[in-house]
C-alpha atoms as a PDB file:
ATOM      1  CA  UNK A   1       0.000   0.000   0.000  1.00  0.00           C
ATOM      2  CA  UNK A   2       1.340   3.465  -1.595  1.00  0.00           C
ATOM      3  CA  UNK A   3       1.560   6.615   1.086  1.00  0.00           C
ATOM      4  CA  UNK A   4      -1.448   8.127  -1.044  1.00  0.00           C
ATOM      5  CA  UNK A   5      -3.925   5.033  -0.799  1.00  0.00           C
ATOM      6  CA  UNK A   6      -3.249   5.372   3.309  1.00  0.00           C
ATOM      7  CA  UNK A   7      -3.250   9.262   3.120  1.00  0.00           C
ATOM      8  CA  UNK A   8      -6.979   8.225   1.467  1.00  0.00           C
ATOM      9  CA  UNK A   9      -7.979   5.789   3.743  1.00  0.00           C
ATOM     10  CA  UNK A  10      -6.904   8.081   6.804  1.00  0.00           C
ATOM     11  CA  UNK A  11      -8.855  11.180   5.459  1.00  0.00           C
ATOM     12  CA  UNK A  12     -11.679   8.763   4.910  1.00  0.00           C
ATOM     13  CA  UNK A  13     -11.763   8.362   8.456  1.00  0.00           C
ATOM     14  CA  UNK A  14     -11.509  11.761   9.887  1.00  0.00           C
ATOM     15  CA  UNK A  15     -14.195  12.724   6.987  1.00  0.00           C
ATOM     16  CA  UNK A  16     -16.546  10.089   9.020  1.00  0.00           C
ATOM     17  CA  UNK A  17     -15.845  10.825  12.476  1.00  0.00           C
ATOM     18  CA  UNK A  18     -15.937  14.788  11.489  1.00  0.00           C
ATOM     19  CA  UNK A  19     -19.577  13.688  10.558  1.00  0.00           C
ATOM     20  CA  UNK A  20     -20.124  13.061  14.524  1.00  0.00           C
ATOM     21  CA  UNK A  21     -18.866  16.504  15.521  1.00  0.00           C
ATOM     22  CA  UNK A  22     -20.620  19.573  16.097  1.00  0.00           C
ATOM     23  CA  UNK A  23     -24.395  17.558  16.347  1.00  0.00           C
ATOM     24  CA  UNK A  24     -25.265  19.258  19.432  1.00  0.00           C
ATOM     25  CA  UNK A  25     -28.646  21.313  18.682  1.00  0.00           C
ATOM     26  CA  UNK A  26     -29.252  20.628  15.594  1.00  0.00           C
ATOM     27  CA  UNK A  27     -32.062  18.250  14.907  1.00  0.00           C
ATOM     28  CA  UNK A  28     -31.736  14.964  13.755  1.00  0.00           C
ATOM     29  CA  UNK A  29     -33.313  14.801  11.057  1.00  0.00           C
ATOM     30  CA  UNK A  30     -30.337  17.911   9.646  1.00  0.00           C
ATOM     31  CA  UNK A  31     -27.434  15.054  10.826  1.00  0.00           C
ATOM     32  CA  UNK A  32     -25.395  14.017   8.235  1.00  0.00           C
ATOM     33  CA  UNK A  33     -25.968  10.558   6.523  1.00  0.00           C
ATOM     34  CA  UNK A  34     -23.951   8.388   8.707  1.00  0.00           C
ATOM     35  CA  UNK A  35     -25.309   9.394  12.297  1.00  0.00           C
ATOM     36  CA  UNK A  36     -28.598   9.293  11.364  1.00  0.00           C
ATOM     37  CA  UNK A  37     -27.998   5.708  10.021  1.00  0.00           C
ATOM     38  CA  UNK A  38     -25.858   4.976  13.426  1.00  0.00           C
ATOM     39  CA  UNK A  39     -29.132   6.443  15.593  1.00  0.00           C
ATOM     40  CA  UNK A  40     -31.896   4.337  13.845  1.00  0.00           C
ATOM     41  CA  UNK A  41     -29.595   1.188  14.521  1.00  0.00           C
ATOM     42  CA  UNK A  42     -28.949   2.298  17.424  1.00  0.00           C
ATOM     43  CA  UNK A  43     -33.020   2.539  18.324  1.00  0.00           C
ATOM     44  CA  UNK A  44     -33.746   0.121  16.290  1.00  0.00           C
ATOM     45  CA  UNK A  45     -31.674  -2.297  18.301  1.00  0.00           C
ATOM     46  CA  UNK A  46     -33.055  -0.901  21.629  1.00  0.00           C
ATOM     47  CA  UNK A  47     -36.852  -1.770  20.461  1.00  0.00           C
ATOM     48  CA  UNK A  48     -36.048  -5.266  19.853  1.00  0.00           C
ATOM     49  CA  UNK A  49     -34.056  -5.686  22.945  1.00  0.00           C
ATOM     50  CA  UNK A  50     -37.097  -4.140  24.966  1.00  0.00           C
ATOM     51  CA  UNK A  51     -39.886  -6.655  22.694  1.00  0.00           C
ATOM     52  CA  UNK A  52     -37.518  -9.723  23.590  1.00  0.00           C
ATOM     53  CA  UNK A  53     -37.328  -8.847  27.273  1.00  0.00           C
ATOM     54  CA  UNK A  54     -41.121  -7.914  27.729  1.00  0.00           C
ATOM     55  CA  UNK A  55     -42.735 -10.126  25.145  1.00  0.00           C
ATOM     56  CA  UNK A  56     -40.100 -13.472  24.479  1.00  0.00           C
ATOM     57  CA  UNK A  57     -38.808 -13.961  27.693  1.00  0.00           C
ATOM     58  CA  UNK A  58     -41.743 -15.976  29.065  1.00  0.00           C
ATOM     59  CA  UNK A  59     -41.336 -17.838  25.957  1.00  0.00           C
ATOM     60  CA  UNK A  60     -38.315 -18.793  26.622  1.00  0.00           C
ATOM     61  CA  UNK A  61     -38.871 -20.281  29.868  1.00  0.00           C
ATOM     62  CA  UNK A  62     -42.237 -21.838  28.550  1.00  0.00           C
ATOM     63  CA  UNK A  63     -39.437 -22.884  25.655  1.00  0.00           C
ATOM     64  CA  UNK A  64     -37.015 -24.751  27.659  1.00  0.00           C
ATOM     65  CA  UNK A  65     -39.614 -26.332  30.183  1.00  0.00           C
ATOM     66  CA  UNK A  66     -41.024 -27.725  26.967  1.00  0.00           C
ATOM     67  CA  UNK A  67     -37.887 -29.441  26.377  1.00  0.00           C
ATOM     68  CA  UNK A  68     -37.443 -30.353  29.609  1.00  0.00           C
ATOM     69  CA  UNK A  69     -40.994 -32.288  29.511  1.00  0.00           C
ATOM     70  CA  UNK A  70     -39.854 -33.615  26.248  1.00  0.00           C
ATOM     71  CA  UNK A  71     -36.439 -35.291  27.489  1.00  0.00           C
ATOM     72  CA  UNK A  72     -38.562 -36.472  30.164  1.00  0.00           C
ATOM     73  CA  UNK A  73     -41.575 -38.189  27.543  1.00  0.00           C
ATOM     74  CA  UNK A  74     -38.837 -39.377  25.641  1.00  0.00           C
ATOM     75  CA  UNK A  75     -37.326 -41.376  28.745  1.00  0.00           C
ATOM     76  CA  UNK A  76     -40.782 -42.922  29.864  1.00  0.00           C
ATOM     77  CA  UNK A  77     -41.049 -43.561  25.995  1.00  0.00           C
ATOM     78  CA  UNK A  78     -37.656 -46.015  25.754  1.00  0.00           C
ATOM     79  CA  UNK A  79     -39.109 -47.331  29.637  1.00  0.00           C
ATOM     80  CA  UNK A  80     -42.811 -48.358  28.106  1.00  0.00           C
ATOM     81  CA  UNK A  81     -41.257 -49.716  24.944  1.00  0.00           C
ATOM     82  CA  UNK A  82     -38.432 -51.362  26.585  1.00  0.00           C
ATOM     83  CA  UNK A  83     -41.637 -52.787  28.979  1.00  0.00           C
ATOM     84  CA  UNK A  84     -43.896 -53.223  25.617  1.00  0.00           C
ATOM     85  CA  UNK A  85     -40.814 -55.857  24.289  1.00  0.00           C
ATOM     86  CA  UNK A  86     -40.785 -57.589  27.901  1.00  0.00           C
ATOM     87  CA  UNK A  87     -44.104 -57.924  27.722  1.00  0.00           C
ATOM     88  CA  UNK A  88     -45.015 -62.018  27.135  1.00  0.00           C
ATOM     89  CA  UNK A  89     -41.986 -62.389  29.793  1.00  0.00           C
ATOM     90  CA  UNK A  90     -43.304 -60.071  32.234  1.00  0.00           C
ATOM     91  CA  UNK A  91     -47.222 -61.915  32.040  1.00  0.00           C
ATOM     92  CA  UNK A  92     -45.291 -65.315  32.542  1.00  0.00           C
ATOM     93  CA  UNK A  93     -43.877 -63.574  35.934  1.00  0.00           C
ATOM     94  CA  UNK A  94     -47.181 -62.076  37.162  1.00  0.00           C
ATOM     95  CA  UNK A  95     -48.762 -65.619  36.625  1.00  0.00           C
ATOM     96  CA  UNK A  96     -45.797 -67.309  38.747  1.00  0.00           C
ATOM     97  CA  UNK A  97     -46.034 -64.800  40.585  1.00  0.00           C
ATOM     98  CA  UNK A  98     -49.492 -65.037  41.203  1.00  0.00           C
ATOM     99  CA  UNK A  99     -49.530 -69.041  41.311  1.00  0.00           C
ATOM    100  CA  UNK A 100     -47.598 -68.760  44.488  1.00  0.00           C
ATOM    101  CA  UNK A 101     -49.565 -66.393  46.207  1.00  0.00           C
ATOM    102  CA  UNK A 102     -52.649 -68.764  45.870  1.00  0.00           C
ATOM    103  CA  UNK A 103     -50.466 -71.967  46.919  1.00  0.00           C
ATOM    104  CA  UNK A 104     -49.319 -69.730  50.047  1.00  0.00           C
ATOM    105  CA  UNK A 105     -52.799 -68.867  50.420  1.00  0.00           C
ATOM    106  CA  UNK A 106     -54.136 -72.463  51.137  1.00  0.00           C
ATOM    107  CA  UNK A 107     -51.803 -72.594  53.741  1.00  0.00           C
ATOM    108  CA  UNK A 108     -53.520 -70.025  55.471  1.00  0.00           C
ATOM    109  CA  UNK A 109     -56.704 -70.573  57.224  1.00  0.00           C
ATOM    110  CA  UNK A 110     -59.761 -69.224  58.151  1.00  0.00           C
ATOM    111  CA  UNK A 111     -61.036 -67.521  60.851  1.00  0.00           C
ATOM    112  CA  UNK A 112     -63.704 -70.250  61.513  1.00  0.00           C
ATOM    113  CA  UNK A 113     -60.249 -72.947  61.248  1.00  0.00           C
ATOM    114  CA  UNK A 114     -57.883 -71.125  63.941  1.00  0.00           C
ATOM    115  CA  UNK A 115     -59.553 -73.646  66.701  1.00  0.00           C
ATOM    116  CA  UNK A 116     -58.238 -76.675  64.890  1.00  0.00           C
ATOM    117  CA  UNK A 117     -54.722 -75.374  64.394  1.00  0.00           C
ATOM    118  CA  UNK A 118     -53.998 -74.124  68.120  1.00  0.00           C
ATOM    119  CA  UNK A 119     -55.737 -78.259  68.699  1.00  0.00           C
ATOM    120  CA  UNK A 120     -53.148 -79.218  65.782  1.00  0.00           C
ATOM    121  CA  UNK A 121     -50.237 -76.932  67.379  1.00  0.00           C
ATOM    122  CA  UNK A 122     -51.317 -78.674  71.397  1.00  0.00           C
ATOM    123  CA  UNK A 123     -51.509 -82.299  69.926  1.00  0.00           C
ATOM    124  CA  UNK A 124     -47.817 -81.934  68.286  1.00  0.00           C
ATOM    125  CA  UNK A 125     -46.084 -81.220  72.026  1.00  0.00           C
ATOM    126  CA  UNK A 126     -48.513 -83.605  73.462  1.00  0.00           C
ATOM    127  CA  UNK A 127     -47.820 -86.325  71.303  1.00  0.00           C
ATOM    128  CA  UNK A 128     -44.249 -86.119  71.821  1.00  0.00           C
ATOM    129  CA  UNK A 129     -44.682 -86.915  75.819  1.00  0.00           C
ATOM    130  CA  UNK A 130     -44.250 -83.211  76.457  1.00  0.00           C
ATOM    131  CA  UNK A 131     -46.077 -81.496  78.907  1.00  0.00           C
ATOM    132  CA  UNK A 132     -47.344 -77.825  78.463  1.00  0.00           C
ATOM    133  CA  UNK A 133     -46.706 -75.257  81.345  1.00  0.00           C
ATOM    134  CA  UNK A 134     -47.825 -72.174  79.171  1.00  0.00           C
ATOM    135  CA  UNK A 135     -49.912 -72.019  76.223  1.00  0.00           C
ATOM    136  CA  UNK A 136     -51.062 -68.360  75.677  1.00  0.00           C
ATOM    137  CA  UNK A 137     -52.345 -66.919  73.061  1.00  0.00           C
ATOM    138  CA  UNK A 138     -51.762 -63.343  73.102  1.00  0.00           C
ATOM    139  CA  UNK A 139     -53.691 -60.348  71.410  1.00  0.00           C
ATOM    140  CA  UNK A 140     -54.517 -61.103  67.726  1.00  0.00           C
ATOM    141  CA  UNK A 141     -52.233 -58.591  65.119  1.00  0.00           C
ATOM    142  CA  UNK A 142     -53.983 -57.459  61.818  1.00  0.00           C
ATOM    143  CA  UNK A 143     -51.726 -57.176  59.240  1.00  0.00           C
ATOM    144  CA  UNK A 144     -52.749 -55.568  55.794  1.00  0.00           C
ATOM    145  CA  UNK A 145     -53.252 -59.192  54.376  1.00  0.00           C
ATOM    146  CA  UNK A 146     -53.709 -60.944  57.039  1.00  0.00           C
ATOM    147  CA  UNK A 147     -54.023 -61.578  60.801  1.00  0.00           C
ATOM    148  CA  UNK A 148     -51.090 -62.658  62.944  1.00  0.00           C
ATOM    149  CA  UNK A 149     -51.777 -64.615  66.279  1.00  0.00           C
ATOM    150  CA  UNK A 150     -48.830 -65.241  68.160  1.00  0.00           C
ATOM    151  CA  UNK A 151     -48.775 -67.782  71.170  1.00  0.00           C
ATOM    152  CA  UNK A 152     -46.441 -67.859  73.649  1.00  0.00           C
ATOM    153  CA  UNK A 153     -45.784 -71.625  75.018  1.00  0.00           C
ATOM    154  CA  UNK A 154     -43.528 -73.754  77.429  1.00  0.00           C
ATOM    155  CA  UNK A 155     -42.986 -76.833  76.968  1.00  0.00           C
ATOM    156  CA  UNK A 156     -41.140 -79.681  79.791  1.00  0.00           C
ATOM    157  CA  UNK A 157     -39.901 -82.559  77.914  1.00  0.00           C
ATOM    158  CA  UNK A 158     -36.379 -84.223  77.224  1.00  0.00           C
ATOM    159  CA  UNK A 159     -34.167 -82.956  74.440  1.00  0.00           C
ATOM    160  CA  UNK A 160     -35.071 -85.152  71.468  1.00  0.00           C
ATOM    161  CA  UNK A 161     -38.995 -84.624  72.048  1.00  0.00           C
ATOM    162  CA  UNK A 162     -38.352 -81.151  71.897  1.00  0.00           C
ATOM    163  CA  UNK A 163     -36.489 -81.372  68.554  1.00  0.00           C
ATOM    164  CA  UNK A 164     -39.296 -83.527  67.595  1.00  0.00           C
ATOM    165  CA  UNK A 165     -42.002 -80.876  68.610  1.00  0.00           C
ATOM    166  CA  UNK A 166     -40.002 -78.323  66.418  1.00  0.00           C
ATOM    167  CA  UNK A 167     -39.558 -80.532  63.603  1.00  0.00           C
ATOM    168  CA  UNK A 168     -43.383 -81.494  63.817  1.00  0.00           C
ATOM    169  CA  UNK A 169     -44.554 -77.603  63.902  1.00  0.00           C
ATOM    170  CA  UNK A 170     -42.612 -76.999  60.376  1.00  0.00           C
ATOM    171  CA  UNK A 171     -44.253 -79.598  58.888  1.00  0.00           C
ATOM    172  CA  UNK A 172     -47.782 -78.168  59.307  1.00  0.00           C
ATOM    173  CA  UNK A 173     -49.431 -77.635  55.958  1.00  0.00           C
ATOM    174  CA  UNK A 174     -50.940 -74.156  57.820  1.00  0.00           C
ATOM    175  CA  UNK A 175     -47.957 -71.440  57.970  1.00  0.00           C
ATOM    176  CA  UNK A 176     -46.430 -71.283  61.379  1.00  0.00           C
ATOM    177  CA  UNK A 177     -43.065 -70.235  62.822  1.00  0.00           C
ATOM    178  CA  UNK A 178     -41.472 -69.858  66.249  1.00  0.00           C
ATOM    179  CA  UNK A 179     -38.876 -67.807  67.747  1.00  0.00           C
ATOM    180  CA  UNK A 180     -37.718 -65.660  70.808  1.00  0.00           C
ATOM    181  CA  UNK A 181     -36.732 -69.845  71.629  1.00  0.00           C
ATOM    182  CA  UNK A 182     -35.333 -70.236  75.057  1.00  0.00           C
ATOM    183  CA  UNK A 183     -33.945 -73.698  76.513  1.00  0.00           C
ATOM    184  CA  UNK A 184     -33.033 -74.314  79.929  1.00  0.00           C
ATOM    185  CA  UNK A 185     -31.557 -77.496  81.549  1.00  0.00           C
ATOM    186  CA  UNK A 186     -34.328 -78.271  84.301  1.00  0.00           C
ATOM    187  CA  UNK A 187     -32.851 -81.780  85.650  1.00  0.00           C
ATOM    188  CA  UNK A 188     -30.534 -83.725  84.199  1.00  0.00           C
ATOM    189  CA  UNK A 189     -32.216 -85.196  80.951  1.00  0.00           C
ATOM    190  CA  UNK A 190     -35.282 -82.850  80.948  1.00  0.00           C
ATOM    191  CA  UNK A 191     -35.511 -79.258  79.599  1.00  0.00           C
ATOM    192  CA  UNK A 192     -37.516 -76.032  79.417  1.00  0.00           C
ATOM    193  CA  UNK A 193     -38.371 -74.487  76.139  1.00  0.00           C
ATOM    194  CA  UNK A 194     -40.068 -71.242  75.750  1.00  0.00           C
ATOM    195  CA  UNK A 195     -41.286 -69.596  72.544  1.00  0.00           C
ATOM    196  CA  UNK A 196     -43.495 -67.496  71.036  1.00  0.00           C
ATOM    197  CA  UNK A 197     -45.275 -69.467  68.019  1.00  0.00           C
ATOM    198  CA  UNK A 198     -46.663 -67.145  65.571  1.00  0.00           C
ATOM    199  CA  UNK A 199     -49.858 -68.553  63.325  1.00  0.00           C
ATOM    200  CA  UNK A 200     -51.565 -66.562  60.553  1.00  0.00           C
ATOM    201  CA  UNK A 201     -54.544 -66.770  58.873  1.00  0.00           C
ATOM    202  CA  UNK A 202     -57.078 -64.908  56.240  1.00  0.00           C
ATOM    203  CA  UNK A 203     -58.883 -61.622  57.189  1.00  0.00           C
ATOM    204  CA  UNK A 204     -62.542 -61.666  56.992  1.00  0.00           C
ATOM    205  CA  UNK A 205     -64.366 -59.447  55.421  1.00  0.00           C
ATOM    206  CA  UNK A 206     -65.072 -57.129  57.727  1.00  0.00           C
ATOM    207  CA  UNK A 207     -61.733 -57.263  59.051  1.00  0.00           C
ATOM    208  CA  UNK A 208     -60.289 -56.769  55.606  1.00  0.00           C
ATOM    209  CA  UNK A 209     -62.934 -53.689  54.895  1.00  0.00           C
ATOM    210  CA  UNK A 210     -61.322 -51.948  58.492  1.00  0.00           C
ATOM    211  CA  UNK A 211     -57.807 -52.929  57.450  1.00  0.00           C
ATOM    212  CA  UNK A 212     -58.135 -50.961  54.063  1.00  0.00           C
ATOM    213  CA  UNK A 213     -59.772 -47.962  55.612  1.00  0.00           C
ATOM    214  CA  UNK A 214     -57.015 -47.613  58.771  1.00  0.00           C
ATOM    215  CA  UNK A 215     -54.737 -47.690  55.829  1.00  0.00           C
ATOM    216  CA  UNK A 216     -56.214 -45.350  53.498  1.00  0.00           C
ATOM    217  CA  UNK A 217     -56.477 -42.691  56.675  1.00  0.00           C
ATOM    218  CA  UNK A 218     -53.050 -43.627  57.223  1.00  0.00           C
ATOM    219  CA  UNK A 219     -51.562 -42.753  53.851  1.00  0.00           C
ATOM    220  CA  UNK A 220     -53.821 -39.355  54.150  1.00  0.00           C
ATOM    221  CA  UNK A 221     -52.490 -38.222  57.612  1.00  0.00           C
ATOM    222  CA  UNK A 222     -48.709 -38.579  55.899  1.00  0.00           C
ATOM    223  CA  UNK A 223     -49.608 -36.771  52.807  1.00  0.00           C
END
């Protein structure tokens, strides 16, 4: 570049920024070319700046929570198909599922049945030659599902009878377990066991109708 081509350029320049000088009280609309075209940009800009503020920004936000619900569809979209796919396997589960809910549920009895499985639960020490100190029932538990009854017991017998009682409660064909077991040498060859033995059985209906409504009030007080 020759010294007159920057000479040009440089006189360009001071032509342009003399254009700015000397505006003061004159109006605008007597400015020269180039800072009237500056000060409609320059508005220009402002009124869009102002419209996005006041009338886009709550469409942004409604904009971005809108792809926020989106990513989220999408997820539960890949879950249900991904469960859609599964499908045949996941009906083979509920009816196994389901299966041995009903087999567990013939083990449980009645209300009307209870009688014959304390008589069942008394002949098993009995028959073994052991003799009953304590056998208590103690205040009946509703569960949900089902009521729980445990019975606290204690039993005098040798060792091997009282193995035998034990062995004879598990196989019931009703559900019952035992724990909190305590054994205590008596005399030589004769023992004390305490327990609690815990039998279950079906709610009625009414029992089942109270159950679901102490539950539902439950679930409200929480909420």
């Amino acid at each position: 570049m020759n010294t007159n081509s920057l000479l040009n350029i440089v006189q360009a320049i001071q032509a342009w920024g003399q254009q700015f000088t000397q505006l003061r009280g004159r109006h605008p609309g007597l400015w020269p070319a180039v800072p009237r075209v500056t000060l409609f940009a320059a508005v220009l800009f402002g009124v869009v700046a102002a419209g996005a503020w006041l009338c886009w920004f709550d469409q942004w936000e409604m904009l971005d929570q809108t792809r926020a619900e989106e990513g989220e569809l999408r997820k539960l979209f890949r879950h249900k198909v991904g469960q859609a796919q599964n499908l045949e396997v996941l009906r083979q589960k509920k009816a196994a599922v389901l299966a041995r809910v009903e087999v567990l549920g013939r083990q449980l009895p009645g209300k009307s049945e209870m009688d014959s499985l304390l008589s069942e639960i008394n002949q098993a020490g009995t028959g073994r030659g052991l003799q009953f100190e304590l056998f208590k029932p103690e205040q009946l538990r509703l569960r949900p599902y089902y009521a729980e009854l445990p019975i606290a017991i204690k039993l005098v017998g040798n060792y091997h009878a009282l193995a035998g009682f034990v062995s004879d409660i598990a196989n019931l064909p009703r559900v019952v377990t035992i724990d909190h077991m305590i054994i205590n040498q008596q005399k030589e060859g004769i023992q004390t066991f305490e327990a609690i033995v815990h039998t279950y059985r079906y709610l009625d209906k009414e029992e089942a109708n109270e159950q679901a409504k102490r539950i539902s009030t439950t679930q409200k007080k929480t909420k």
